[in-house]
C-alpha atoms as a PDB file:
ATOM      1  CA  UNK A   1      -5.579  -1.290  17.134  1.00  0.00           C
ATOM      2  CA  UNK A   2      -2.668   0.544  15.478  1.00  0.00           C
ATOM      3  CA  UNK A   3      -2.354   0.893  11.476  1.00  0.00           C
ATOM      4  CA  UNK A   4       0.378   0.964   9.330  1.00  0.00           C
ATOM      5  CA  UNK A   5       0.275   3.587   6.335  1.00  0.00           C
ATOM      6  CA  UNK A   6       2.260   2.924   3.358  1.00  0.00           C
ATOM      7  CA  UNK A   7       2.108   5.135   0.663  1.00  0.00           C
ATOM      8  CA  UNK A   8       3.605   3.455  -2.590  1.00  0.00           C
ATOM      9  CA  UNK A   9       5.017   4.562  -5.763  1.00  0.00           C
ATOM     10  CA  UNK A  10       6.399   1.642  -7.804  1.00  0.00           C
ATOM     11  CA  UNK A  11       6.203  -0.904  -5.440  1.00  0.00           C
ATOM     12  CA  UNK A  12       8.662   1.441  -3.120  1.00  0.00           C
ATOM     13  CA  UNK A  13       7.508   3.739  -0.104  1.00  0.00           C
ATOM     14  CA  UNK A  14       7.294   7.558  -0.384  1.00  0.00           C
ATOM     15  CA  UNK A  15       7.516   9.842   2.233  1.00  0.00           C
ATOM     16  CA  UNK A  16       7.709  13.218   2.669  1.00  0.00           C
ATOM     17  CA  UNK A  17       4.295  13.996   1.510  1.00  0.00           C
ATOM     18  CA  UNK A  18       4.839  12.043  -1.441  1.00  0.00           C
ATOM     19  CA  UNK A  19       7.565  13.723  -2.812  1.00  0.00           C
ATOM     20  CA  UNK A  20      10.693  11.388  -2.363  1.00  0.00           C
ATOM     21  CA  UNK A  21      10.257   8.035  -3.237  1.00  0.00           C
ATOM     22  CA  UNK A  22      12.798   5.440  -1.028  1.00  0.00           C
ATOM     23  CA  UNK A  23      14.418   2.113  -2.055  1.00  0.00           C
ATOM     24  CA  UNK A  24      12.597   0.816   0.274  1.00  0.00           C
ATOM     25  CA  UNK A  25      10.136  -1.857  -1.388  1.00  0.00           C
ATOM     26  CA  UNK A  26       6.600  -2.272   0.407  1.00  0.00           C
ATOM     27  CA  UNK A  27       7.432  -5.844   0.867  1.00  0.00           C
ATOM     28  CA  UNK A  28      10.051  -5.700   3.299  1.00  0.00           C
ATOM     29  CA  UNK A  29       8.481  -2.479   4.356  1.00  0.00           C
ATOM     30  CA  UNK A  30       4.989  -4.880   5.406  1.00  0.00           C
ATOM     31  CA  UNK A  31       7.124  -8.044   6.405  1.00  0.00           C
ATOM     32  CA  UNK A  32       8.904  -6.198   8.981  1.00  0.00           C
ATOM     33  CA  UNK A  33       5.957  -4.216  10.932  1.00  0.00           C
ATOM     34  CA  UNK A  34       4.197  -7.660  10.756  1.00  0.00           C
ATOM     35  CA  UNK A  35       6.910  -9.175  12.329  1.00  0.00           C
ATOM     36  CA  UNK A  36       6.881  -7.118  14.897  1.00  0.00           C
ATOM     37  CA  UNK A  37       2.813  -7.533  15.370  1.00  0.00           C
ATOM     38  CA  UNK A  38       0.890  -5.101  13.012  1.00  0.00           C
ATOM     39  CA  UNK A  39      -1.681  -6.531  11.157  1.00  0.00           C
ATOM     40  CA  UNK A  40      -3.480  -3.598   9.728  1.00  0.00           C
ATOM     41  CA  UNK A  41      -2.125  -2.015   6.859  1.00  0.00           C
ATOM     42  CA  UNK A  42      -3.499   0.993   5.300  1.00  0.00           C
ATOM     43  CA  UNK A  43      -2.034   1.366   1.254  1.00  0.00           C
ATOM     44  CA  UNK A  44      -2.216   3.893  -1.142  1.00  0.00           C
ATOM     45  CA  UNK A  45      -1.058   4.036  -4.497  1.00  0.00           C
ATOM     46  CA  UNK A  46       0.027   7.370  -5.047  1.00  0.00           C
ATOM     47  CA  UNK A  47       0.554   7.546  -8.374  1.00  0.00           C
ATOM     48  CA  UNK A  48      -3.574   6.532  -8.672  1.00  0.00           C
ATOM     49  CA  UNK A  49      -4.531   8.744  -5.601  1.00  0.00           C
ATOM     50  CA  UNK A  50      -7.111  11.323  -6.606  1.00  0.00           C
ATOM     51  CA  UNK A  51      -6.631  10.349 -10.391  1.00  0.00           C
ATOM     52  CA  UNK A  52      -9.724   8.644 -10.614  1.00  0.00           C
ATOM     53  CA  UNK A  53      -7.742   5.894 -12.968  1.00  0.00           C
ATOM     54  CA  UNK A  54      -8.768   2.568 -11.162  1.00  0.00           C
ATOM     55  CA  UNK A  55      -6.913   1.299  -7.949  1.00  0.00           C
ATOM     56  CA  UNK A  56      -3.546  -0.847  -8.221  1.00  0.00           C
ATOM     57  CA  UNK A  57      -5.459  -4.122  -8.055  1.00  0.00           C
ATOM     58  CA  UNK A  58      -2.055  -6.287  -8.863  1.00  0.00           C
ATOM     59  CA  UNK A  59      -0.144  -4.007  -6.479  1.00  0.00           C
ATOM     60  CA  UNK A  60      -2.471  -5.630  -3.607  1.00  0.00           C
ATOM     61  CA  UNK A  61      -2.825  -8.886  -5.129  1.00  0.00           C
ATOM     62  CA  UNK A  62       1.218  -9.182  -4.854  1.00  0.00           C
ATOM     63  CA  UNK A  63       0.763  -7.381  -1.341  1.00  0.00           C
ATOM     64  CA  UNK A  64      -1.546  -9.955  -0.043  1.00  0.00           C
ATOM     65  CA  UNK A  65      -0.069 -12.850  -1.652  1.00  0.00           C
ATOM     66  CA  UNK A  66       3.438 -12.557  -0.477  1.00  0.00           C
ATOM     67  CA  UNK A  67       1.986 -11.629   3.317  1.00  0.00           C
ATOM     68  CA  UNK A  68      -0.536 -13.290   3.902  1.00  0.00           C
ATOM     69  CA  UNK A  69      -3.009 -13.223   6.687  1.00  0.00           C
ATOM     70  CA  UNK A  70      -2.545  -9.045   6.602  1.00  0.00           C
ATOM     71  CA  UNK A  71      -6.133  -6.913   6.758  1.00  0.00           C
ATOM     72  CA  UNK A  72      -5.314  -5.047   4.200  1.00  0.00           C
ATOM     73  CA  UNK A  73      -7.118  -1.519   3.177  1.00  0.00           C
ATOM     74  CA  UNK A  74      -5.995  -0.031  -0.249  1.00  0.00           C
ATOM     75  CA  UNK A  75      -6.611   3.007  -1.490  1.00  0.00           C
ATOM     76  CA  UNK A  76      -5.689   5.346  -4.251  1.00  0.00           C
ATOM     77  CA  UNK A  77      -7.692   5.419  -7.645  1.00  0.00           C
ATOM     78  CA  UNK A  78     -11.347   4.279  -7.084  1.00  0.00           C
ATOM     79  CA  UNK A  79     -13.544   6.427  -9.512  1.00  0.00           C
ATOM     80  CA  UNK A  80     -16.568   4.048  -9.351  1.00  0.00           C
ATOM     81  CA  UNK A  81     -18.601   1.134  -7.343  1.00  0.00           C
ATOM     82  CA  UNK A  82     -17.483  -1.485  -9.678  1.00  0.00           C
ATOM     83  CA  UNK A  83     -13.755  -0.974  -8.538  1.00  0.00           C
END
């Protein structure tokens, strides 16, 4: 099985190590892997990663809701069991 990563600032990728954020919106960014048959995708928030703040829950609502049918792993922001 292959993954995609897409790290996400804004609703737009980053690459780089973070550093440089694209105009590139995760949408489009998703759609078109998926088109092209990947169905994993692995999503972190960067501006939660390591924060401890909570993870971008309506960041993967919108993700999930506008692809759907995507197994879909966030990450980015967890600080307890109840998130």
């Amino acid at each position: 099985q292959f993954f995609l990563g897409a790290d996400v600032k804004d609703e737009k990728i980053t690459v780089g190590g973070w550093l440089e954020t694209t105009e590139l919106d995760v949408f489009s960014f998703i759609k078109n892997y998926k088109q092209k048959g990947i169905n994993n995708i692995f999503c972190t928030d960067v501006s939660k990663d390591g924060k401890l703040l909570g993870p971008s829950i309506e960041l993967y609502k919108k993700i999930i809701h506008q692809i759907p049918n995507v197994n879909l792993i966030a990450s980015g922001g967890v600080s307890s069991n109840e998130d």
